[in-house]
N, C-alpha and C. Protein backbone atom coordinates (compact mmCIF):
# COMPACT_ATOMS: atom_id res chain seq x y z
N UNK A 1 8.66 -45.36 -8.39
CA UNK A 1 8.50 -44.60 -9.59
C UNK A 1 7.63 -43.38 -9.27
N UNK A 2 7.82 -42.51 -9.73
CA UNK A 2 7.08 -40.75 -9.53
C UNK A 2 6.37 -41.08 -10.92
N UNK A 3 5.46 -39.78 -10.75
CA UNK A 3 4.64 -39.56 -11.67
C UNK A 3 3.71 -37.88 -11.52
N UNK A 4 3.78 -37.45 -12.03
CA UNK A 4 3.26 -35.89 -12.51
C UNK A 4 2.53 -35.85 -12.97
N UNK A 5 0.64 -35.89 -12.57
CA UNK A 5 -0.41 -35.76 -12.94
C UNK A 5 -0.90 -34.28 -12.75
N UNK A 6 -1.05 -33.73 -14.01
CA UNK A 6 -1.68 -32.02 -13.85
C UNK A 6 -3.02 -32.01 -14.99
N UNK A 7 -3.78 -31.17 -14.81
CA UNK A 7 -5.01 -31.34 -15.33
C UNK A 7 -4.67 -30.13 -16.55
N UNK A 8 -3.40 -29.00 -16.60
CA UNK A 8 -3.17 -28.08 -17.55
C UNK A 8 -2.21 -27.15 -16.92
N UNK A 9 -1.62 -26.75 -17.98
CA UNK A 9 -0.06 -25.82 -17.18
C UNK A 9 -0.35 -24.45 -18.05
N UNK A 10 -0.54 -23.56 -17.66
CA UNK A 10 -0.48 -22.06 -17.81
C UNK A 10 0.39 -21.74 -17.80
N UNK A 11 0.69 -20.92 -18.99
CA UNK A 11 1.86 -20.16 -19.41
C UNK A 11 2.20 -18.87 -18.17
N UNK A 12 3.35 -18.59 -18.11
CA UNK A 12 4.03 -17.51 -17.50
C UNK A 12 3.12 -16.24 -17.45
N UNK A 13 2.58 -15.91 -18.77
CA UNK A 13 2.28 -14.65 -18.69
C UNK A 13 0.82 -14.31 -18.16
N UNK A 14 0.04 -15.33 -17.92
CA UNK A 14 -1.07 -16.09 -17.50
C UNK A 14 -1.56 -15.94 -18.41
N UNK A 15 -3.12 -16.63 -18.14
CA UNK A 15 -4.27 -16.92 -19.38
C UNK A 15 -5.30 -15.83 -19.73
N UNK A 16 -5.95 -16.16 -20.64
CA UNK A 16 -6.36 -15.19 -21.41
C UNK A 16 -7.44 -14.70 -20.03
N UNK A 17 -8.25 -13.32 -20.63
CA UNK A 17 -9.29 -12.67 -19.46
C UNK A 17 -10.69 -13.41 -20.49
N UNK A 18 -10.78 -13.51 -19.04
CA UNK A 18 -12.21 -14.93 -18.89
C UNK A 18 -12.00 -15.96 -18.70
N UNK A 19 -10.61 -16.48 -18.79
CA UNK A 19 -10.41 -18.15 -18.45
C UNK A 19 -9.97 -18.82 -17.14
N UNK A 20 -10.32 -18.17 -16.28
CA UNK A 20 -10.08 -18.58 -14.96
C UNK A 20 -8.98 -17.80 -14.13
N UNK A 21 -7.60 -17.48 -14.94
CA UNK A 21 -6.85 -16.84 -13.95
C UNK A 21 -5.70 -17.59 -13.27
N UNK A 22 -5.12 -16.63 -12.59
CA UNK A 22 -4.02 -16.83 -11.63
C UNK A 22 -3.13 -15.86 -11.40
N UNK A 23 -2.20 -16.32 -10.33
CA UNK A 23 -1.31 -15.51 -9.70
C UNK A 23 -0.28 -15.95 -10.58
N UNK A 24 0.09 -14.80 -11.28
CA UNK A 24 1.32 -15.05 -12.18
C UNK A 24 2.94 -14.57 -11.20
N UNK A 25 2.53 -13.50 -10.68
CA UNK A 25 4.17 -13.83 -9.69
C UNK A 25 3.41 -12.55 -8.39
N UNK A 26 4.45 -12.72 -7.44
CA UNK A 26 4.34 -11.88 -6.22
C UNK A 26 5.57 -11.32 -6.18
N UNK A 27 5.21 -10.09 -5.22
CA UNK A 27 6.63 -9.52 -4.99
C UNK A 27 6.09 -9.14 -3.41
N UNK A 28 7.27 -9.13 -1.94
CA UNK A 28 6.75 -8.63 -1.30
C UNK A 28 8.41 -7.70 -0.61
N UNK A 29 7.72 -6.88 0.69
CA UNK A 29 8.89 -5.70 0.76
C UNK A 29 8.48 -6.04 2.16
N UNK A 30 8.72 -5.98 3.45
CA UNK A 30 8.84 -5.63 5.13
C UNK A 30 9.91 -4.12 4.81
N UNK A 31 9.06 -3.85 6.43
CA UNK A 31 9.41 -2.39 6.47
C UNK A 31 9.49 -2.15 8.00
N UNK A 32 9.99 -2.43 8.41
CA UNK A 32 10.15 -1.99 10.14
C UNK A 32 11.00 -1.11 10.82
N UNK A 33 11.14 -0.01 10.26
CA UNK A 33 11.78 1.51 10.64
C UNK A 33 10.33 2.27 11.31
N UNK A 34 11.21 2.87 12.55
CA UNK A 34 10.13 3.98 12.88
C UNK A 34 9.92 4.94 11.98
N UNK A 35 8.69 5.84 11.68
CA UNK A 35 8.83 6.79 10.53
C UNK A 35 7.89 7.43 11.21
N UNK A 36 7.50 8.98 10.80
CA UNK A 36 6.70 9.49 11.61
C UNK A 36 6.54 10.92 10.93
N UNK A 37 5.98 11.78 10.77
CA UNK A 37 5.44 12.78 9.95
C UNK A 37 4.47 13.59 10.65
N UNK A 38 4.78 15.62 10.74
CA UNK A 38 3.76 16.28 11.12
C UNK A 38 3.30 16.90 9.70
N UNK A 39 3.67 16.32 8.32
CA UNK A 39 3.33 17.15 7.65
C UNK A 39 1.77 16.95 7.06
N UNK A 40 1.01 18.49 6.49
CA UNK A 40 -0.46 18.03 6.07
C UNK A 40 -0.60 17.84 4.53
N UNK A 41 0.71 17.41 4.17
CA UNK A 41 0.66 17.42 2.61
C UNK A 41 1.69 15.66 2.02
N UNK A 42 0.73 15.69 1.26
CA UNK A 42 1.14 13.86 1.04
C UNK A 42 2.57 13.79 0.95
N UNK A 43 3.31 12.70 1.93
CA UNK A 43 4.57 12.62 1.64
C UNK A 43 4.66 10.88 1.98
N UNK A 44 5.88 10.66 0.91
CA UNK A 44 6.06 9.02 0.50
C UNK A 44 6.87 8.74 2.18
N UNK A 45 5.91 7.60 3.01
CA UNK A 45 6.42 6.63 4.07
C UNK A 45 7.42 6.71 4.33
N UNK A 46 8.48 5.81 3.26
CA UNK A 46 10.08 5.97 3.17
C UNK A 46 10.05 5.02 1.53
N UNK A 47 11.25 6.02 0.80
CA UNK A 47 11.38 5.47 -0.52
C UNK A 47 11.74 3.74 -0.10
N UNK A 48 12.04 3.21 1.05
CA UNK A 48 12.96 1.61 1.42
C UNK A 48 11.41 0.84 1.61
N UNK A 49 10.37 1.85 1.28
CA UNK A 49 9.02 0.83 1.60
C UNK A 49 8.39 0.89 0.06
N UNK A 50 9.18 0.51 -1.10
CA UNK A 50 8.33 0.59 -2.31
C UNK A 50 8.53 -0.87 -2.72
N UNK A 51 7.84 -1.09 -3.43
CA UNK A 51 7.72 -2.38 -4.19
C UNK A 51 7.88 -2.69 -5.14
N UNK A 52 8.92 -2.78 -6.43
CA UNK A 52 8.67 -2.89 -7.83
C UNK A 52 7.93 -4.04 -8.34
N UNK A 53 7.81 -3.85 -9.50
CA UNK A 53 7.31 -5.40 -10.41
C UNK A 53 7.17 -5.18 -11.85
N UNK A 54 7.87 -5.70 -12.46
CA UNK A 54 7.55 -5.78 -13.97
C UNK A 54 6.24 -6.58 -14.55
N UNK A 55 5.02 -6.22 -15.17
CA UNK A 55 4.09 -7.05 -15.35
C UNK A 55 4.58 -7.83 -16.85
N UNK A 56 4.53 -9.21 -16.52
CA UNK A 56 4.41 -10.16 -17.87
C UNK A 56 3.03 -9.87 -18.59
N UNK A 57 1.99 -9.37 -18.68
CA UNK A 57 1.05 -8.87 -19.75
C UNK A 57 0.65 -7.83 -19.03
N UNK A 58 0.63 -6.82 -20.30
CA UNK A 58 -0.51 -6.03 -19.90
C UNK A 58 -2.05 -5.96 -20.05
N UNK A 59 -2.30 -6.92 -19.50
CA UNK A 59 -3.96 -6.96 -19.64
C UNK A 59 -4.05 -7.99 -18.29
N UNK A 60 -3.00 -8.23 -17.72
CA UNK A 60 -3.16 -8.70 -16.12
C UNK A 60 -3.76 -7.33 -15.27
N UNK A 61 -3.73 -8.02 -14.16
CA UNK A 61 -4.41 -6.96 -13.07
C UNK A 61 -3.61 -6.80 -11.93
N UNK A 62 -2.90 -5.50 -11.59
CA UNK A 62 -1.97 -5.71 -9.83
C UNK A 62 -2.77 -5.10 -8.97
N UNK A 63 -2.32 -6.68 -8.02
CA UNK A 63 -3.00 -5.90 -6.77
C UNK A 63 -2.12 -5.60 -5.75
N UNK A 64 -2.22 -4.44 -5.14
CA UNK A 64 -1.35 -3.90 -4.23
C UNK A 64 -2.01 -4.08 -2.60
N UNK A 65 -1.60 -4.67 -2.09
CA UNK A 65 -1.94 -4.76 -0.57
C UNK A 65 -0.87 -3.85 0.28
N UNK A 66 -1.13 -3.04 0.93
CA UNK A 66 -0.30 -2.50 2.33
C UNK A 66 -0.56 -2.31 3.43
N UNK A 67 0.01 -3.32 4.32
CA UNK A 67 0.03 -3.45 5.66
C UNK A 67 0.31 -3.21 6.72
N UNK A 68 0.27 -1.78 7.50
CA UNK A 68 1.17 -0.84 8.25
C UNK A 68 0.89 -1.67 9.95
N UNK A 69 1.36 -2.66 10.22
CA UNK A 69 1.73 -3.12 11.63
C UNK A 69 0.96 -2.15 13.19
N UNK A 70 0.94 -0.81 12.38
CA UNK A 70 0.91 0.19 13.64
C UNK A 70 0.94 1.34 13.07
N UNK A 71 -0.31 2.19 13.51
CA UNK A 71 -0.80 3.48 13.17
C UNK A 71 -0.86 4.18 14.24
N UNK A 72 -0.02 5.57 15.33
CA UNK A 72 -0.55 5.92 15.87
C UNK A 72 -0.33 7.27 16.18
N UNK A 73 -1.31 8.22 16.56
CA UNK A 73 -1.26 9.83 15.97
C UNK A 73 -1.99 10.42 17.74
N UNK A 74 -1.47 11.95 17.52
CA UNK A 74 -1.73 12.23 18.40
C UNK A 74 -2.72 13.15 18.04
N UNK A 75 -3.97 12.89 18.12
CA UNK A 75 -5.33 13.73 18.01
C UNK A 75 -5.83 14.01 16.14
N UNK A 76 -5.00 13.58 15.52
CA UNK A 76 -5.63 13.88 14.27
C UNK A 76 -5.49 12.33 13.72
N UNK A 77 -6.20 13.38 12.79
CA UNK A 77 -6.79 11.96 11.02
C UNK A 77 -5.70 11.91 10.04
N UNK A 78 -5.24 10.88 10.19
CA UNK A 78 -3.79 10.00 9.16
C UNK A 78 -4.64 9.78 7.63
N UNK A 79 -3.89 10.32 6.70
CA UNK A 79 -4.66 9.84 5.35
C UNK A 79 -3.77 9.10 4.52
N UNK A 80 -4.10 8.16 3.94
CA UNK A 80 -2.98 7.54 3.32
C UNK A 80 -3.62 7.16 1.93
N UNK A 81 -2.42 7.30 0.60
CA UNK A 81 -2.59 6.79 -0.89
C UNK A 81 -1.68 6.20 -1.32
N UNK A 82 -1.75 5.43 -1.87
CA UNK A 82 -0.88 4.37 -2.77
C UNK A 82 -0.84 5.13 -3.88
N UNK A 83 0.34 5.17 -4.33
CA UNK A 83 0.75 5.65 -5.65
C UNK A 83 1.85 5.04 -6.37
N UNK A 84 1.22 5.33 -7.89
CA UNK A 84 2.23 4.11 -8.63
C UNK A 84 3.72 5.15 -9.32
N UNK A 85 4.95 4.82 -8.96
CA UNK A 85 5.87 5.33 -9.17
C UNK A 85 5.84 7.18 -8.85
N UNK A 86 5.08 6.94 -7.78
CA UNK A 86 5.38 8.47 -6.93
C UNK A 86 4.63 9.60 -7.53
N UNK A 87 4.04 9.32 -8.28
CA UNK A 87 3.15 10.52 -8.83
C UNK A 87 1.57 10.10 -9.39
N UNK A 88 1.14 8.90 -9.82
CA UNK A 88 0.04 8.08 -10.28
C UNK A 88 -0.68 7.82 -9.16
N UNK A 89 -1.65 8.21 -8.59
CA UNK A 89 -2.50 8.05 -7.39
C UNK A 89 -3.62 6.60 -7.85
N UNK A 90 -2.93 5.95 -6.89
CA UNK A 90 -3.96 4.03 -7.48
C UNK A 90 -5.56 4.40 -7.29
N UNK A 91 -6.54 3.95 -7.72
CA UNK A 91 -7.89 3.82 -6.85
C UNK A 91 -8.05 5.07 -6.21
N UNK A 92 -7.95 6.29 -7.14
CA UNK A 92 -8.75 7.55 -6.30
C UNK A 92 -9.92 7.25 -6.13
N UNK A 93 -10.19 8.03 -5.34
CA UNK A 93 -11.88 8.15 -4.67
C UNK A 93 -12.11 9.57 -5.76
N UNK A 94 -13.18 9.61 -5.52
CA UNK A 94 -14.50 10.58 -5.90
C UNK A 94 -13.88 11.61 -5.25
N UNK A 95 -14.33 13.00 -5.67
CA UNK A 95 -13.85 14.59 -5.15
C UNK A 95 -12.20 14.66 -4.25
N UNK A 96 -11.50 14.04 -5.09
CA UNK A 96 -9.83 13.81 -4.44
C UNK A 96 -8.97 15.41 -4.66
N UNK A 97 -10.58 16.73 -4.71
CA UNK A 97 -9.44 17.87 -4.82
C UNK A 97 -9.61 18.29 -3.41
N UNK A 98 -10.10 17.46 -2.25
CA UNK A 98 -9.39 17.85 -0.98
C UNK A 98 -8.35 16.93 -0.94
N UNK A 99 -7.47 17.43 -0.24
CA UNK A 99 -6.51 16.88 0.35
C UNK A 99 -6.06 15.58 1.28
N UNK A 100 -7.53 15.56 1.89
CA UNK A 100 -7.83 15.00 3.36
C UNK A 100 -8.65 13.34 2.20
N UNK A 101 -8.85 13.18 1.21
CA UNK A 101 -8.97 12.15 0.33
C UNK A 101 -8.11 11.42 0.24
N UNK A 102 -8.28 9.96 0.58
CA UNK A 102 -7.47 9.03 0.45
C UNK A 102 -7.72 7.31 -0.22
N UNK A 103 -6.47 6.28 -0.04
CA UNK A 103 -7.54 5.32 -0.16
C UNK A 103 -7.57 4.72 1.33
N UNK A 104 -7.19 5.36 2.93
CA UNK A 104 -7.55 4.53 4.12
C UNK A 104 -7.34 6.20 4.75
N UNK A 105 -8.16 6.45 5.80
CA UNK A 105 -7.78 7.13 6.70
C UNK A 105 -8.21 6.69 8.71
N UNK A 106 -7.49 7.16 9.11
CA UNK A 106 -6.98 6.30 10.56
C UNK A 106 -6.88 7.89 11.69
N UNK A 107 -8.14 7.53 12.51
CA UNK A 107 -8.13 8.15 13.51
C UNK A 107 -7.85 7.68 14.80
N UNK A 108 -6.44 8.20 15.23
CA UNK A 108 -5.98 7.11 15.43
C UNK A 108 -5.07 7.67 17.34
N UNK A 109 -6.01 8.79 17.70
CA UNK A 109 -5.56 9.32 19.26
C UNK A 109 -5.04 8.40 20.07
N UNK A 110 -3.56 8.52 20.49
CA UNK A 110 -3.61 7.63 21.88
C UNK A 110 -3.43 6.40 21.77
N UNK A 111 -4.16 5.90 20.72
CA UNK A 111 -4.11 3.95 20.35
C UNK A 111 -2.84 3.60 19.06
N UNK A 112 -3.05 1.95 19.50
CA UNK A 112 -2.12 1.74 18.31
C UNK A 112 -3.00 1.05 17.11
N UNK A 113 -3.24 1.10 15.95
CA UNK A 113 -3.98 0.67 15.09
C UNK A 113 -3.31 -0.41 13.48
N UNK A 114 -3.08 -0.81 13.78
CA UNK A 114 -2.62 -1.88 12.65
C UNK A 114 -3.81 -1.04 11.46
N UNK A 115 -3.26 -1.48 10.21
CA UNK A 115 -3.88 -0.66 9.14
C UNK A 115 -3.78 -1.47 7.60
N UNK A 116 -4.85 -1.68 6.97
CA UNK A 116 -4.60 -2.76 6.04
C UNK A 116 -5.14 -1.69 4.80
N UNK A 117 -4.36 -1.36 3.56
CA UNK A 117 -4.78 -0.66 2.33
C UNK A 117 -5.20 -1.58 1.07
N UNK A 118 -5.85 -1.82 0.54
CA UNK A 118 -6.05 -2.92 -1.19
C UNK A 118 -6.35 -1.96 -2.18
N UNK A 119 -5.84 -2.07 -2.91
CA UNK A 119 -6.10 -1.41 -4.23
C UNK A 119 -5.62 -1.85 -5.51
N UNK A 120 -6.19 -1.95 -6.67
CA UNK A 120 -5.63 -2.72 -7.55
C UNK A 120 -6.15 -1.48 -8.80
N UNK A 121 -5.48 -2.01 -9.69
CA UNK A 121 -5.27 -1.07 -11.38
C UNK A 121 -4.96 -2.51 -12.74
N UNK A 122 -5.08 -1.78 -13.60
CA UNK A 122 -4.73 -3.09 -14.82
C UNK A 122 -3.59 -2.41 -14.93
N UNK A 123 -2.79 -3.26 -15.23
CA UNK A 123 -1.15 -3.34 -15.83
C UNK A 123 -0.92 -1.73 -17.04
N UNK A 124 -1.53 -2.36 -18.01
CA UNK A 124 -2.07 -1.27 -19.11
C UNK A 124 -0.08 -1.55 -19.98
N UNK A 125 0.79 -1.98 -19.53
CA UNK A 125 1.76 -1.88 -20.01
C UNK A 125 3.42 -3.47 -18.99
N UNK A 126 4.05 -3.21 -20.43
CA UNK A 126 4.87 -4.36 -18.92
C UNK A 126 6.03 -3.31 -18.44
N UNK A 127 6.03 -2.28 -18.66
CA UNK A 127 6.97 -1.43 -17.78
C UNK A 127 7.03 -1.66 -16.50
N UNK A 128 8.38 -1.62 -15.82
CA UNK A 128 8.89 -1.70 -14.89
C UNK A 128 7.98 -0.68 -13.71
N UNK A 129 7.56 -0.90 -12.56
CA UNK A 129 6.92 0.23 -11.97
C UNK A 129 6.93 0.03 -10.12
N UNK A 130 7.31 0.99 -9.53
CA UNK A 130 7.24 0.35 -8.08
C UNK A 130 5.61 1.50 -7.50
N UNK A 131 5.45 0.53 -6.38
CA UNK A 131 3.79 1.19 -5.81
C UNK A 131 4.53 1.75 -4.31
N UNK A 132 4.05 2.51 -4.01
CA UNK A 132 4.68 3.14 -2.35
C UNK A 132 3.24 3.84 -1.35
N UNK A 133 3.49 3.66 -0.39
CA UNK A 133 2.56 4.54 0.21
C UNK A 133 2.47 5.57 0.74
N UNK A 134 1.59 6.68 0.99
CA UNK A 134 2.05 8.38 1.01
C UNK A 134 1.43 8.65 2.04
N UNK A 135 1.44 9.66 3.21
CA UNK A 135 0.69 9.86 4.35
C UNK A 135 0.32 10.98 4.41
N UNK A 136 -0.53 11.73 5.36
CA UNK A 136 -0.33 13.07 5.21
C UNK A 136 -1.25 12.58 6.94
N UNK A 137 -0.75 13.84 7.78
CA UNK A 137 -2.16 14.56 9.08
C UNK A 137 -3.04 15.66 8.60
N UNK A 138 -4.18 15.41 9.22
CA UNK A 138 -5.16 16.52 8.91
C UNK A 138 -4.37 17.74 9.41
N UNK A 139 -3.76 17.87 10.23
CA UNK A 139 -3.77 19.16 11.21
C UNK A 139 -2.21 19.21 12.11
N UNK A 140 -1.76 20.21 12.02
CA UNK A 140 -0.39 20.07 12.49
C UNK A 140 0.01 20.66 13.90
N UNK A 141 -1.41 20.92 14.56
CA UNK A 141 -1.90 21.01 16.19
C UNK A 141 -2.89 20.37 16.50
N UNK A 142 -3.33 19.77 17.38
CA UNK A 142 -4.26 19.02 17.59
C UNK A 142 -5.07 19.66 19.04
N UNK A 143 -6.03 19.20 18.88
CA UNK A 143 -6.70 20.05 19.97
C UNK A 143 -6.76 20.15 21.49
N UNK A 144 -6.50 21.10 21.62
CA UNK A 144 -5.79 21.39 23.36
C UNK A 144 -4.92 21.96 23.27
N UNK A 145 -4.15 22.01 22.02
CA UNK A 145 -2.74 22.60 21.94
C UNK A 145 -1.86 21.33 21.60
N UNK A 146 -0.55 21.58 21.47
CA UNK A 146 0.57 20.86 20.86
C UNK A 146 0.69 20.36 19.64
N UNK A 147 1.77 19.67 19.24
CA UNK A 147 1.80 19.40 17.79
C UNK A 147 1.49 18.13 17.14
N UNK A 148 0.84 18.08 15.79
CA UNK A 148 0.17 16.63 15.58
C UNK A 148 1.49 16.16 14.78
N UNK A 149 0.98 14.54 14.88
CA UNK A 149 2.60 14.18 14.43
C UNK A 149 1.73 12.53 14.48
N UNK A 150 1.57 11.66 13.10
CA UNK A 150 1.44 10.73 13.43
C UNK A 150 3.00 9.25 13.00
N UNK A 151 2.99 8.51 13.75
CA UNK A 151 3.93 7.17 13.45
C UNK A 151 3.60 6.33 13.03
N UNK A 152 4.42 5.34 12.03
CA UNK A 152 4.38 3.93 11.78
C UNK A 152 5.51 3.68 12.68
N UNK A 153 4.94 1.89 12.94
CA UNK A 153 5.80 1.18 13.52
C UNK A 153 6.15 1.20 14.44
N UNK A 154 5.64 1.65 15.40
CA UNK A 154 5.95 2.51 16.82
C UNK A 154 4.42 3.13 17.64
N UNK A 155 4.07 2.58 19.06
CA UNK A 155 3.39 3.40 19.63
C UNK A 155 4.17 4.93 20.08
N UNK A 156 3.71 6.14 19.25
CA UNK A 156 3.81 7.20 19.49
C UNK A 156 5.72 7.51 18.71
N UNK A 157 6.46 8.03 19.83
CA UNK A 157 7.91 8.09 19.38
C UNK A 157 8.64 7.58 20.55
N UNK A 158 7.73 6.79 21.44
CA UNK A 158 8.78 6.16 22.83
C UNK A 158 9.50 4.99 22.39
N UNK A 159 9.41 4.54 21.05
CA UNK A 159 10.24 3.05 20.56
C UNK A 159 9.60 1.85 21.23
N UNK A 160 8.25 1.85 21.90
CA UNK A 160 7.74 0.74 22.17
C UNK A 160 6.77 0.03 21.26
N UNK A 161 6.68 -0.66 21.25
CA UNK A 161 5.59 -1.73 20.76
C UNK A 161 5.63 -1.47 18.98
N UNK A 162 7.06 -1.98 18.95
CA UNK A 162 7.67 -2.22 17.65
C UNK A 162 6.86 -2.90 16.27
N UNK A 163 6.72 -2.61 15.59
CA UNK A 163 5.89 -3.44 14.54
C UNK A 163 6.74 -3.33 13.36
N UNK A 164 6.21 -4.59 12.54
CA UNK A 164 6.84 -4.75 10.46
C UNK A 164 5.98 -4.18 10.05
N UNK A 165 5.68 -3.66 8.83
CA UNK A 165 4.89 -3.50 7.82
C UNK A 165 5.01 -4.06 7.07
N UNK A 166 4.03 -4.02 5.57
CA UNK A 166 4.40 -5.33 4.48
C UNK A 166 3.80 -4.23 3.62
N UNK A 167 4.41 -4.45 1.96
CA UNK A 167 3.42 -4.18 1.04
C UNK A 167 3.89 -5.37 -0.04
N UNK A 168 2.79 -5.85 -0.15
CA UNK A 168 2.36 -6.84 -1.14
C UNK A 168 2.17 -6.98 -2.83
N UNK A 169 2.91 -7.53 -3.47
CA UNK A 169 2.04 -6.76 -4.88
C UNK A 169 1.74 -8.17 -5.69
N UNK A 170 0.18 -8.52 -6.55
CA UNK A 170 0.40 -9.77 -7.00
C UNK A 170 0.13 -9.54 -8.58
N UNK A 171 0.55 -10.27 -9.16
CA UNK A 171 0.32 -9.93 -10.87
C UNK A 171 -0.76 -11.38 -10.98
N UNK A 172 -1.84 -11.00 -11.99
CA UNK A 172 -3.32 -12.13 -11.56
C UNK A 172 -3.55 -11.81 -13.09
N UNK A 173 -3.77 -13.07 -13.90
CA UNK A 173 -4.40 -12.92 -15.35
C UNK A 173 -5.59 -13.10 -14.54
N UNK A 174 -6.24 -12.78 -16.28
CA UNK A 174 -7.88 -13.52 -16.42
C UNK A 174 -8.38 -12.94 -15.82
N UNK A 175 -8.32 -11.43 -14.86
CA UNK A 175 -9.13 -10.76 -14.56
C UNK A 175 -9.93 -9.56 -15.46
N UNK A 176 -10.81 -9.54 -15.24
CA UNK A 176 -11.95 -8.76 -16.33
C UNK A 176 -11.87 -7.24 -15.98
């Protein structure tokens, strides 16, 4: 004979804010295309690396995790922002009217750098919404001469040392 002992079952949309919480659903995306960019002005990864999610309340909290496998640039500073449906910048920082403002940046000469982003926002609505990540280089020569150009997923542009990326998204009641 079975038997199903639970101490309380939370509704779908999760519980109220202050009552403990939970992960009401996940969504996740892999991304393992080389991609690579000399430009110094924010441009989206690849539209095949976004994430949607419809929130069941708006008074939940998403958190967006992005996980780039492999960061690697030739002499300049990689800046990267999460933005919600391509124009909503998640978790700005303070004085974001430079350019070179982000929420991770990766100096990243010569090496390969795995790269982890978190940022979270309240729902505020249950509209449909996908999160993506945007890159930009400081500098589109790097010093000594030649051209800056940084990659995901790839040491440099020789196709070696292949990597996934991930972006993560979790819908969490009961956060304050």
């Amino acid at each position: 004979m079975s038997q199903l002992k639970v101490d309380s079952i939370i509704p779908r949309t999760g519980v109220a804010t202050g009552q403990g919480g939970g992960v009401v659903q996940v969504i996740t995306k892999s991304f393992n295309t080389l991609v690579s960019t000399t430009l110094t002005s924010y441009a989206e990864v690849s539209s095949s690396f976004r994430a949607t999610i419809v929130p069941k309340n708006a008074n939940n909290k998403i958190i967006i995790i992005v996980n780039f496998g492999n960061v690697s640039s030739l002499g300049n500073t990689t800046s990267f922002r999460i933005y919600k449906n391509g124009t909503t910048f998640v978790n700005e920082p303070n004085l974001t009217t430079d350019n070179k403002n982000g929420n991770a940046a990766v100096y990243a000469t010569e090496y390969m750098n795995p790269t982890t982003i978190i940022v979270s926002e309240k729902a505020g609505n249950t509209d449909s919404r996908y999160y993506s990540p945007f890159y930009r280089i400081n500098s589109d020569t790097i010093s000594g001469g030649g051209s800056g150009i940084t990659t995901i997923n790839t040491y440099r542009l020789n196709n070696e040392w292949r990597t996934t990326s991930h972006i993560t998204l979790f819908e969490v009641s009961g956060e304050e």
